[in-house]
C-alpha atoms as a PDB file:
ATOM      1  CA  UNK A   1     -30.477  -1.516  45.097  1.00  0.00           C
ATOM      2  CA  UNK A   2     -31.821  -3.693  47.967  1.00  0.00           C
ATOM      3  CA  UNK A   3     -29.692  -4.540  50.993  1.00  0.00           C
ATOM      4  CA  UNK A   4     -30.044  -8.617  49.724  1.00  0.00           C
ATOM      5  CA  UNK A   5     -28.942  -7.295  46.224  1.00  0.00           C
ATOM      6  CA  UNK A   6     -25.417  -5.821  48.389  1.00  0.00           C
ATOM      7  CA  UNK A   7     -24.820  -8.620  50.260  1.00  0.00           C
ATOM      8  CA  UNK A   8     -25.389 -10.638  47.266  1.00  0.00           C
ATOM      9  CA  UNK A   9     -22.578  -8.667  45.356  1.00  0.00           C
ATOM     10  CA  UNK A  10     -20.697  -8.675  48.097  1.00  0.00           C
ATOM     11  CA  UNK A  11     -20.326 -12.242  48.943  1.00  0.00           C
ATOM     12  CA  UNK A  12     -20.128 -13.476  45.020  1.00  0.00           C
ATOM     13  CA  UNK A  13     -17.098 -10.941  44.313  1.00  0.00           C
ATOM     14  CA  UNK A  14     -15.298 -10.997  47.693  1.00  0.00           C
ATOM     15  CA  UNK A  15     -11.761 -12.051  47.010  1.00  0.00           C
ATOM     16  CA  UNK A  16     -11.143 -13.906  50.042  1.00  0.00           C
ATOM     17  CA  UNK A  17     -13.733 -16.088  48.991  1.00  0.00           C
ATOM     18  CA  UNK A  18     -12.390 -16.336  45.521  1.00  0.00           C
ATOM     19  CA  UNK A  19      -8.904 -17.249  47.608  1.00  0.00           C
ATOM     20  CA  UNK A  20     -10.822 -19.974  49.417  1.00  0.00           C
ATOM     21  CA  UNK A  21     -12.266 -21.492  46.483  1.00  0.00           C
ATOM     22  CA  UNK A  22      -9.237 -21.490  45.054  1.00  0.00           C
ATOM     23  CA  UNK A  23      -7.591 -23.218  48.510  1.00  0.00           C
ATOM     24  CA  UNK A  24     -10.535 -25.858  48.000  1.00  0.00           C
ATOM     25  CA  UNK A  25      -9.503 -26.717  44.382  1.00  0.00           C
ATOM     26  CA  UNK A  26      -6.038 -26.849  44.836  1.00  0.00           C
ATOM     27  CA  UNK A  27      -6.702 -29.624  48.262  1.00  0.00           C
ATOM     28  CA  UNK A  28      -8.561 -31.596  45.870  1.00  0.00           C
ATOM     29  CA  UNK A  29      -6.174 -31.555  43.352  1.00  0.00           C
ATOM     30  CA  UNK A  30      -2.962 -32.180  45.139  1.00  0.00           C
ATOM     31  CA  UNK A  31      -2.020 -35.792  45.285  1.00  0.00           C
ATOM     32  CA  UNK A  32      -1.304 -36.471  49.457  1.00  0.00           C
ATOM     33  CA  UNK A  33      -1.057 -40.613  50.038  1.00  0.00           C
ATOM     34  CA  UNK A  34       0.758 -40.518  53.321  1.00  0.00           C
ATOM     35  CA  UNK A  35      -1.990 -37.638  54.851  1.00  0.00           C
ATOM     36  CA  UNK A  36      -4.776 -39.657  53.599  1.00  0.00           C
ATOM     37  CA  UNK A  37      -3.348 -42.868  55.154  1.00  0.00           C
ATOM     38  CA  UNK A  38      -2.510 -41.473  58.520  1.00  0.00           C
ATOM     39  CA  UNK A  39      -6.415 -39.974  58.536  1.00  0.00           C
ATOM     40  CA  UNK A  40      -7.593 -43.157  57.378  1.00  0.00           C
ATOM     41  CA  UNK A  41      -5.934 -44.975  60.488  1.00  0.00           C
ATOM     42  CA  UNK A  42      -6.909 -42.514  62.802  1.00  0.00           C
ATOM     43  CA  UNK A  43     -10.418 -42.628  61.463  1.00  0.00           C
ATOM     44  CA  UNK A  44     -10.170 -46.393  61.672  1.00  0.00           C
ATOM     45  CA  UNK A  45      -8.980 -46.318  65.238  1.00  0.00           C
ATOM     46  CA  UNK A  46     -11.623 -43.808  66.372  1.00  0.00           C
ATOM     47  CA  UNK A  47     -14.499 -46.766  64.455  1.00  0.00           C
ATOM     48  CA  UNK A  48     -12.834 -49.309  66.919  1.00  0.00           C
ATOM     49  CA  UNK A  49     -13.254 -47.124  70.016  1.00  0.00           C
ATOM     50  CA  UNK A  50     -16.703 -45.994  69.232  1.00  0.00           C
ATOM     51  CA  UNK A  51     -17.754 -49.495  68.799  1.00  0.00           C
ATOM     52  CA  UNK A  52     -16.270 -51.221  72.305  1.00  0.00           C
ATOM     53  CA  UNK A  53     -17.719 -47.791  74.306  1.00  0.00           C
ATOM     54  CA  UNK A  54     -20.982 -48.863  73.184  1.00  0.00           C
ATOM     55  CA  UNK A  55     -19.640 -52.826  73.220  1.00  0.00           C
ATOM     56  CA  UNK A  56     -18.674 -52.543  76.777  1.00  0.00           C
ATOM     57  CA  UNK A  57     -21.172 -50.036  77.755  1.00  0.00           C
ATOM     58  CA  UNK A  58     -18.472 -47.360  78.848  1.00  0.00           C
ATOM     59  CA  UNK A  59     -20.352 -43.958  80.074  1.00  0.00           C
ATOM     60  CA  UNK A  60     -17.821 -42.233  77.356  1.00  0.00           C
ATOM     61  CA  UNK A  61     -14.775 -42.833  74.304  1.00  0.00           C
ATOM     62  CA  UNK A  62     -13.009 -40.612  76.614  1.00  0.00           C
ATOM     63  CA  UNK A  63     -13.620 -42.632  79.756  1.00  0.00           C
ATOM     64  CA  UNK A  64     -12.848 -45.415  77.538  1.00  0.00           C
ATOM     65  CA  UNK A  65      -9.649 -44.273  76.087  1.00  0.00           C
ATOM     66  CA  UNK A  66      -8.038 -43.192  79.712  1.00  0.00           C
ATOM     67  CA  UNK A  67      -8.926 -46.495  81.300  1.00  0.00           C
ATOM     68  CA  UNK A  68      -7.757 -48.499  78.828  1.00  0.00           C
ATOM     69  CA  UNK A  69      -3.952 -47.107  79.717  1.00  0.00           C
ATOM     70  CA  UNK A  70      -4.877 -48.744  83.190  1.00  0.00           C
ATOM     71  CA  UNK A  71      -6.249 -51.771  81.919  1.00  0.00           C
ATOM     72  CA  UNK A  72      -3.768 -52.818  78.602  1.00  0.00           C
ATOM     73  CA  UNK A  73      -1.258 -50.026  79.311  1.00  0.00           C
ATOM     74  CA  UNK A  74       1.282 -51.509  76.725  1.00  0.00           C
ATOM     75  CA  UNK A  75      -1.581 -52.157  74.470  1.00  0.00           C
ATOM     76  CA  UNK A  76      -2.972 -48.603  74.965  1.00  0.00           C
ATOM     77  CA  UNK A  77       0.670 -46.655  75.041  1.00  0.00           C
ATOM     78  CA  UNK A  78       1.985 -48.258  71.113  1.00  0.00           C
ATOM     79  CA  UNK A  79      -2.009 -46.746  69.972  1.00  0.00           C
ATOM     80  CA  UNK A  80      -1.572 -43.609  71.999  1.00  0.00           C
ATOM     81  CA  UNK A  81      -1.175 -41.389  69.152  1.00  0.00           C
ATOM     82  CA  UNK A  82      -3.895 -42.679  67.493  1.00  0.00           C
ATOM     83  CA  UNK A  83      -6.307 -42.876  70.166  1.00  0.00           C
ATOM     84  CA  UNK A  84      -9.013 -39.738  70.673  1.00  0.00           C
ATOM     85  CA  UNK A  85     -10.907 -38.459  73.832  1.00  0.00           C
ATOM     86  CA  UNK A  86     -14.509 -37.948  71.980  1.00  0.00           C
ATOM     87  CA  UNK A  87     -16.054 -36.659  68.237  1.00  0.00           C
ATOM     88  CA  UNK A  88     -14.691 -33.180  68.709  1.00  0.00           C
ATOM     89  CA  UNK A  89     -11.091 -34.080  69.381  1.00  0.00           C
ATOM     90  CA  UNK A  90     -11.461 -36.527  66.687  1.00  0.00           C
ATOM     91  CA  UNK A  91     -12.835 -34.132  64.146  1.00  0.00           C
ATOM     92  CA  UNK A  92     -10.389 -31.402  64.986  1.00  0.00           C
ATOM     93  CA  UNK A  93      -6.879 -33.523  64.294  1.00  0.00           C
ATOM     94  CA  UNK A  94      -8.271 -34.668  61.716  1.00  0.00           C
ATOM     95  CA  UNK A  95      -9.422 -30.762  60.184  1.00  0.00           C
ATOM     96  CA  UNK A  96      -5.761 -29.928  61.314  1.00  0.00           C
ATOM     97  CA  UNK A  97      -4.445 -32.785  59.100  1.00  0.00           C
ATOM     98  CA  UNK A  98      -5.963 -32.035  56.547  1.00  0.00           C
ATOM     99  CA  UNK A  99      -5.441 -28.557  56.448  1.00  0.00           C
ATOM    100  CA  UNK A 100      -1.345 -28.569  56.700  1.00  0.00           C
ATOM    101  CA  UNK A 101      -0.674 -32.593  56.207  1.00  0.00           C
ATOM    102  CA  UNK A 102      -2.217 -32.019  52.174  1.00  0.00           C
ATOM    103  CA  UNK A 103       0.170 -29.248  51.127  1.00  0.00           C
ATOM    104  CA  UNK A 104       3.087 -29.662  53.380  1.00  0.00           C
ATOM    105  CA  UNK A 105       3.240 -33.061  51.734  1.00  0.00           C
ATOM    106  CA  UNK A 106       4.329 -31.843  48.646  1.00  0.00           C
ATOM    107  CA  UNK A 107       7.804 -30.790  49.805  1.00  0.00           C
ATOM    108  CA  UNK A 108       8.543 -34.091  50.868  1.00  0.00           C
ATOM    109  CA  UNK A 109       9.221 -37.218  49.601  1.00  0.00           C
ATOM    110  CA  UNK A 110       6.727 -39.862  50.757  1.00  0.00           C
ATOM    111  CA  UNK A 111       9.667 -41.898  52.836  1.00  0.00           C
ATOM    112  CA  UNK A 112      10.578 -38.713  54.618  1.00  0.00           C
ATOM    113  CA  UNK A 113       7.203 -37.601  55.576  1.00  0.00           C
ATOM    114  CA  UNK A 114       5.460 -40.389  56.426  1.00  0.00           C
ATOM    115  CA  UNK A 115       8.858 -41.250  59.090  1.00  0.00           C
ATOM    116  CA  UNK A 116       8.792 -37.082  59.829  1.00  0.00           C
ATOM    117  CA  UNK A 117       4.627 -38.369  60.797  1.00  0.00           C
ATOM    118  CA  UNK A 118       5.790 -41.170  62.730  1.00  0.00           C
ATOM    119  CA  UNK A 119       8.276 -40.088  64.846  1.00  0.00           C
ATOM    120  CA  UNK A 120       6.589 -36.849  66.072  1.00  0.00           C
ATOM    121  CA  UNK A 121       3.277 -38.948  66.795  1.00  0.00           C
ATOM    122  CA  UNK A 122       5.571 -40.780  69.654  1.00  0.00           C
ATOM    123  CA  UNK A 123       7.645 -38.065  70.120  1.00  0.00           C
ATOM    124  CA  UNK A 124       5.244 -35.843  71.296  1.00  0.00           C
ATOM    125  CA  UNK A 125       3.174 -38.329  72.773  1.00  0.00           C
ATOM    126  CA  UNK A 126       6.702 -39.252  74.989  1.00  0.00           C
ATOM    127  CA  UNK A 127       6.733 -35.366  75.469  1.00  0.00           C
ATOM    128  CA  UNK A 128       3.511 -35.004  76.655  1.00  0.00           C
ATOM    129  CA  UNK A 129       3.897 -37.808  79.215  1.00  0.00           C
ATOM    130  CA  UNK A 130       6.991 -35.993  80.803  1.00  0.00           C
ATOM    131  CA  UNK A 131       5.104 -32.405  80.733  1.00  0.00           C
ATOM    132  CA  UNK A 132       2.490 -34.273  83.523  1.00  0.00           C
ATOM    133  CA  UNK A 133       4.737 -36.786  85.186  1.00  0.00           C
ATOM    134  CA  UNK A 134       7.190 -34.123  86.608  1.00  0.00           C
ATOM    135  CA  UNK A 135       4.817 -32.762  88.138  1.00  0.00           C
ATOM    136  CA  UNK A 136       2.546 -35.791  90.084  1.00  0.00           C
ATOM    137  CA  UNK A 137       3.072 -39.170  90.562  1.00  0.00           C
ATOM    138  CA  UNK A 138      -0.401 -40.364  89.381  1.00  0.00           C
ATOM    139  CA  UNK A 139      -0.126 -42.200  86.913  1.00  0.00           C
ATOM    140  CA  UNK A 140      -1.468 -40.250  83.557  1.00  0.00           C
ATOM    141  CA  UNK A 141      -2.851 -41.359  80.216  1.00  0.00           C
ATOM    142  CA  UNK A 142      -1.481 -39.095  76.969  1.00  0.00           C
ATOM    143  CA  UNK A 143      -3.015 -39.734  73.555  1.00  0.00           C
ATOM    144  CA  UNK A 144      -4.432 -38.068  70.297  1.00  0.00           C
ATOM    145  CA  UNK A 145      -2.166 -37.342  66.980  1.00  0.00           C
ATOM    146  CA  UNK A 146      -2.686 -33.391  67.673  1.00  0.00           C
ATOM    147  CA  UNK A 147       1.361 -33.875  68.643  1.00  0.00           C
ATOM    148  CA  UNK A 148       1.098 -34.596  64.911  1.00  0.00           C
ATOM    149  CA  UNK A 149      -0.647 -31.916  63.729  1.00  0.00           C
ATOM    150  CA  UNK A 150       1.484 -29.150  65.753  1.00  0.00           C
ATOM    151  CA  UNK A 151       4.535 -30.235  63.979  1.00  0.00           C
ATOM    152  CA  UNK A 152       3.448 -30.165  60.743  1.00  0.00           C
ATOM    153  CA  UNK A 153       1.943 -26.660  61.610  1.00  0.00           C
ATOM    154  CA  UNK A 154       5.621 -25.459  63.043  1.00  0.00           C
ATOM    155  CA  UNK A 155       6.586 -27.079  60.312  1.00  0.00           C
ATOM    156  CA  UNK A 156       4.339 -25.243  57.718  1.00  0.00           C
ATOM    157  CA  UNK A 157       5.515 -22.126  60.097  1.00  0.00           C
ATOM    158  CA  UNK A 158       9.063 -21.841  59.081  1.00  0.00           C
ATOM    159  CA  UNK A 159       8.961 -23.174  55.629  1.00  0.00           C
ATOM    160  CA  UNK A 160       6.522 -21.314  54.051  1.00  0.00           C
ATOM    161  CA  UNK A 161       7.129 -18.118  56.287  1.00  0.00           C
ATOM    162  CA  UNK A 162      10.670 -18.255  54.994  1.00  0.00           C
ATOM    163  CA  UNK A 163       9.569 -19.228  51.309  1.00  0.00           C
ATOM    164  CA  UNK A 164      10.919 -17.446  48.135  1.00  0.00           C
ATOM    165  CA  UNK A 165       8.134 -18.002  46.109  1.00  0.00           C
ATOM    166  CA  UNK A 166       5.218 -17.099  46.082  1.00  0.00           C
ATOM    167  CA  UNK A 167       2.674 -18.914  48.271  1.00  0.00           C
ATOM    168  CA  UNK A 168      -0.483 -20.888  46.843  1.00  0.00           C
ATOM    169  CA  UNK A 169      -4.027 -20.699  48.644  1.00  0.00           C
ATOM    170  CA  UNK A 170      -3.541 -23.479  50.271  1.00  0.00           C
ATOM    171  CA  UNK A 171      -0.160 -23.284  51.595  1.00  0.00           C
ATOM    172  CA  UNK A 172      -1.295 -19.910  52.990  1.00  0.00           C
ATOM    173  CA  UNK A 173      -3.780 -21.760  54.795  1.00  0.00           C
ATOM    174  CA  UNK A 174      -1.069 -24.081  56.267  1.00  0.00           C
ATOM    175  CA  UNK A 175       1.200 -20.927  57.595  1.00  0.00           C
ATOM    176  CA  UNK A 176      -1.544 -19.687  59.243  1.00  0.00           C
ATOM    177  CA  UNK A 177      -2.327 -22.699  61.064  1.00  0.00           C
ATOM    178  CA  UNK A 178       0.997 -22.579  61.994  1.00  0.00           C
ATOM    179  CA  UNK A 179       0.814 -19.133  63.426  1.00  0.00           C
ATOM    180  CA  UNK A 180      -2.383 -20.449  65.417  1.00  0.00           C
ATOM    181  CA  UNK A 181      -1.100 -22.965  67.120  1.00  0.00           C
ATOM    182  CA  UNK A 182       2.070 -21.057  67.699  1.00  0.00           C
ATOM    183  CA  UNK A 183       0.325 -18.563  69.578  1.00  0.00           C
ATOM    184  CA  UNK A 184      -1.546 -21.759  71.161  1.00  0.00           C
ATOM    185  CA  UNK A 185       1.316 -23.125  72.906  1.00  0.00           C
ATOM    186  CA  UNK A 186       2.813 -19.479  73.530  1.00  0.00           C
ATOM    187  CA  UNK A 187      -0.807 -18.827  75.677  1.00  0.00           C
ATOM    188  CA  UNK A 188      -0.042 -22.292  76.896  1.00  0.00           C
ATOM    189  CA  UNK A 189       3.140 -21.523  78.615  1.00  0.00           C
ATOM    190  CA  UNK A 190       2.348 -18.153  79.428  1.00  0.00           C
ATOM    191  CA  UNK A 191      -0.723 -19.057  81.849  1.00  0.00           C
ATOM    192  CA  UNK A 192      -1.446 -21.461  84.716  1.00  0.00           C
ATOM    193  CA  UNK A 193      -2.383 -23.559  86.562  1.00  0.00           C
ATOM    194  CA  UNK A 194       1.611 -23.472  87.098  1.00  0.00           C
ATOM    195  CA  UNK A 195       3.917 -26.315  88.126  1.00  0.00           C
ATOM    196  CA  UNK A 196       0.573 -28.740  87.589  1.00  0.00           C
ATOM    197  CA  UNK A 197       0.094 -31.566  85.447  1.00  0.00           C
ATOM    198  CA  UNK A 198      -2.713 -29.421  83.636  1.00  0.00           C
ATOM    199  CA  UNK A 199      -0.194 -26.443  83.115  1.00  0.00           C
ATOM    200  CA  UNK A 200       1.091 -27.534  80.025  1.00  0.00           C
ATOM    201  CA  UNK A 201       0.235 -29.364  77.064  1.00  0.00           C
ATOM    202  CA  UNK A 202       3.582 -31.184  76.705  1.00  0.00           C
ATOM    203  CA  UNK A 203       2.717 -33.088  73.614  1.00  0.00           C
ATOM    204  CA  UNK A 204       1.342 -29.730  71.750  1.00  0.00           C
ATOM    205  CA  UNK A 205       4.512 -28.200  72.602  1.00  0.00           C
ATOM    206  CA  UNK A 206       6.788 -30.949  71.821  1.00  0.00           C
ATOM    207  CA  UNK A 207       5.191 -31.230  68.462  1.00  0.00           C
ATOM    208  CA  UNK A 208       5.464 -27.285  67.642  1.00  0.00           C
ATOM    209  CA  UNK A 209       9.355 -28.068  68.507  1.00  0.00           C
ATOM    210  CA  UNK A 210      10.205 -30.432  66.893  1.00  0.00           C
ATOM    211  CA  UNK A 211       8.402 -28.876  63.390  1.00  0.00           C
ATOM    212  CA  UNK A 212      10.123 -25.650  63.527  1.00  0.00           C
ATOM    213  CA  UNK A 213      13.549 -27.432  64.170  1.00  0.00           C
ATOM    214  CA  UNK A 214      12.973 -29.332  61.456  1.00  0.00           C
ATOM    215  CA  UNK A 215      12.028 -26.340  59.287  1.00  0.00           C
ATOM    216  CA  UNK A 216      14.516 -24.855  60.078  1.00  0.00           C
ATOM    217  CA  UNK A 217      17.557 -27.070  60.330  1.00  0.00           C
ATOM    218  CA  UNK A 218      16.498 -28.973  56.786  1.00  0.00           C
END
């Protein structure tokens, strides 16, 4: 049997792929309006800022974002949580969403979760703002929905870690992203540059908080 032949085997009766393609089935299947609609704005937001960079001829969306918090800072502080740096911070929130939003939904009602969405979108943007200005007085620009996306993670942490039943693909999926960015924030704290603005990312580990609170406490 040829080395192709093996990896052929190998790859068609691997079980973590089978586990995947079952993950992939059951995000498709599972209804998720209030995920979809927060990606859908974000996505929507991102459009806009793409479009007045290259409007405006702005050397970058990230360049674009920050200055706007100088320019229309009330404008730019109610969009904060929606606003993104460049395609890569963009794409990840939105992976992360998608990942932990779809089957964390489930366990909510649609009134809860989009208002559990909401508040930790300004609650760990207002978190992230303190995490810089206690330690400079420039004055600092916070924005992106990954806030978002670490709560539902925590979230996904300590509900599904402390679940009775057994655990779907997908929701296996979520708990590990919660372990990830668990570990994330842990690194976070852990290393420097200490007592700078840049030490710690306040609205990553505002977010984490608030989720496993509210995993735990519900």
């Amino acid at each position: 049997m040829t080395l192709t032949r093996v990896a052929t085997l190998f790859v068609r009766d691997n079980p973590l792929r089978q586990e995947f393609k079952t993950a992939f089935a059951q995000y498709r299947a599972t209804s998720a309006p209030v995920t979809l609609t927060l990606i859908w704005i974000v996505t929507a937001v991102f459009a806009v800022e793409v479009a007045l960079t290259v409007l405006f001829g702005v050397r970058s969306i990230r360049v674009f974002a920050t200055g706007s918090f100088k320019l229309y800072p009330e404008l730019a502080w109610l969009f904060a949580p929606v606003l993104h740096a460049g395609l890569g911070h963009f794409l990840a929130n939105i992976v992360g969403l998608l990942a932990v939003g779809i089957p964390l939904e489930r366990h909510f009602t649609p009134g809860r979760f989009g208002g559990f969405l909401l508040a930790t979108a300004y609650l760990s943007t207002l978190g992230g703002w303190v995490a810089k200005t206690v330690f400079t007085t420039i004055p600092i620009a916070v924005y992106g929905i990954s806030g978002t996306v670490f709560a539902v993670a925590g979230y996904a942490l300590i509900h599904f870690g402390r679940s009775s039943e057994p655990l779907k693909a997908f929701e296996w999926i979520a708990f590990l992203v919660g372990v990830a960015v668990a570990v994330t924030v842990g690194i976070d704290l852990l290393t420097g540059p200490f007592l700078h603005p840049d030490w710690i990312n306040g609205g990553h580990a505002t977010g984490l908080l608030i989720g496993v609170l509210a995993g735990v406490f519900r």
